[in-house]
C-alpha atoms as a PDB file:
ATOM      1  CA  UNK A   1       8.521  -2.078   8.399  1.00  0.00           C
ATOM      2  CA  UNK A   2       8.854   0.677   5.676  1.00  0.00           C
ATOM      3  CA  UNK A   3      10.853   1.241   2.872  1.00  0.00           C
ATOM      4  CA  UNK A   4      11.393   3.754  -0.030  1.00  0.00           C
ATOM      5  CA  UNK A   5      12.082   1.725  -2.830  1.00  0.00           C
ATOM      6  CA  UNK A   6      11.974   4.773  -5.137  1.00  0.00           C
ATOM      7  CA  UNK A   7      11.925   8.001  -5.251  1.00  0.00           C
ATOM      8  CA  UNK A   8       8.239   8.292  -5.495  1.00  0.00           C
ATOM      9  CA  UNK A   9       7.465   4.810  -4.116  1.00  0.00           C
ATOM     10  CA  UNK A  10       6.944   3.693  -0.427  1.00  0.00           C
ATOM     11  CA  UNK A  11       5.921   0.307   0.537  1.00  0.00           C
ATOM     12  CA  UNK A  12       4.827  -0.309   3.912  1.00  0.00           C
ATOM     13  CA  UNK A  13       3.824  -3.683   5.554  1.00  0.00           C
ATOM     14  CA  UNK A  14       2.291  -4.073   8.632  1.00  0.00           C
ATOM     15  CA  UNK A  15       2.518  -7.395  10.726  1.00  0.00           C
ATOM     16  CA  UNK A  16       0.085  -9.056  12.877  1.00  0.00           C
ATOM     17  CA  UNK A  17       1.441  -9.675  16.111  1.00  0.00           C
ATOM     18  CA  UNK A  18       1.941 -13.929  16.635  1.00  0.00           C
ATOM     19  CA  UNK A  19       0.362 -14.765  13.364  1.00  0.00           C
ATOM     20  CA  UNK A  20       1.274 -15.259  10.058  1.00  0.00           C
ATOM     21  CA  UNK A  21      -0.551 -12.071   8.677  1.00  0.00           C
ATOM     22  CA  UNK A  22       0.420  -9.150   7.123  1.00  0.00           C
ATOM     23  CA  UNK A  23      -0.983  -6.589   4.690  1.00  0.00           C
ATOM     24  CA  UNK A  24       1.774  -4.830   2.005  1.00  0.00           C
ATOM     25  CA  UNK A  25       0.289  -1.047   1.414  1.00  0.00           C
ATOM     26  CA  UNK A  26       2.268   0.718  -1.606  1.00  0.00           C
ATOM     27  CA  UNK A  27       2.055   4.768  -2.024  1.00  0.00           C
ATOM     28  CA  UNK A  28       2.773   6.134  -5.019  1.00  0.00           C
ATOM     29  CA  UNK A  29       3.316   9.839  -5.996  1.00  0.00           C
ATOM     30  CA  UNK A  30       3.078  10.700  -9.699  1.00  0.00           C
ATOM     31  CA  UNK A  31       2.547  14.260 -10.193  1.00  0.00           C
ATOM     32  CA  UNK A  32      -0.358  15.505  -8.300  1.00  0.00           C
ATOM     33  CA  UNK A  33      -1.755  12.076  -8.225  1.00  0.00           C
ATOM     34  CA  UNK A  34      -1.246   9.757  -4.750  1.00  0.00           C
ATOM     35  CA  UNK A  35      -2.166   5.886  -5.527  1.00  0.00           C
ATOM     36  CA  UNK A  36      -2.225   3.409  -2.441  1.00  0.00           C
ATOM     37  CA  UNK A  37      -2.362  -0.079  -3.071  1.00  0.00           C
ATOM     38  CA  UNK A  38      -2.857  -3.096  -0.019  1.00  0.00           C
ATOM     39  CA  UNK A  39      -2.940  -6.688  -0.815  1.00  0.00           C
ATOM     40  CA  UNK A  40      -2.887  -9.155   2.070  1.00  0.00           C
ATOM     41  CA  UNK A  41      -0.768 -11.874   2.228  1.00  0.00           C
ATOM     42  CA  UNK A  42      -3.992 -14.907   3.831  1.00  0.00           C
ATOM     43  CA  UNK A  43      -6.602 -14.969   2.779  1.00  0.00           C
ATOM     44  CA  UNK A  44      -9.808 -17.987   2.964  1.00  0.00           C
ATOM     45  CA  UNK A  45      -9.931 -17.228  -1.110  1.00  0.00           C
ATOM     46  CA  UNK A  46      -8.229 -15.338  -3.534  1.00  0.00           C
ATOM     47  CA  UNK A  47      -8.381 -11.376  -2.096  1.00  0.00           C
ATOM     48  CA  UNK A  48      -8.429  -8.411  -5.320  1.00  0.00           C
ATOM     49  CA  UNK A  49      -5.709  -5.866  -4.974  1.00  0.00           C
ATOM     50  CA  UNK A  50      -7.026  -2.609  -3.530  1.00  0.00           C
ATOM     51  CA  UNK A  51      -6.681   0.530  -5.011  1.00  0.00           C
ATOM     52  CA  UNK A  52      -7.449   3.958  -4.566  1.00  0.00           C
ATOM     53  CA  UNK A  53      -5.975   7.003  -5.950  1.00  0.00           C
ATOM     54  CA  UNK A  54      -6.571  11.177  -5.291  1.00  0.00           C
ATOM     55  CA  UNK A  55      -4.990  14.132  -6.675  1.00  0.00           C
ATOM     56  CA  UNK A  56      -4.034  16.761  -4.474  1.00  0.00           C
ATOM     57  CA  UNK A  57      -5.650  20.376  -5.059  1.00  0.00           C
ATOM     58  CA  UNK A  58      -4.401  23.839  -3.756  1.00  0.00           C
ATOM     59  CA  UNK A  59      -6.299  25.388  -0.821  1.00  0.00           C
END
């Protein structure tokens, strides 16, 4: 399942199939910057909130 849920902001989760599992991934434009986010939703202990982040550059 996707969604925009603003203009610069798509959220994406992805489902494992017969389980309880999924993992939310949020993009983010701002400017030239992309950020992408994941956070699972189990988890054995507490799991950190991913993050990475690039900036695009011309060719």
């Amino acid at each position: 399942m996707f969604a925009w849920v603003a203009e610069d902001t798509l959220v994406v989760k992805f489902c494992a199939y017969r389980t309880p599992g999924h993992v939310t991934c949020t993009r983010k434009v701002e400017g030239d910057i992309l950020s992408f986010t994941a956070e699972s939703n189990v988890a054995f202990e507490p799991a950190p909130l991913k993050l990475m982040s690039g900036r695009l550059e011309s060719p």
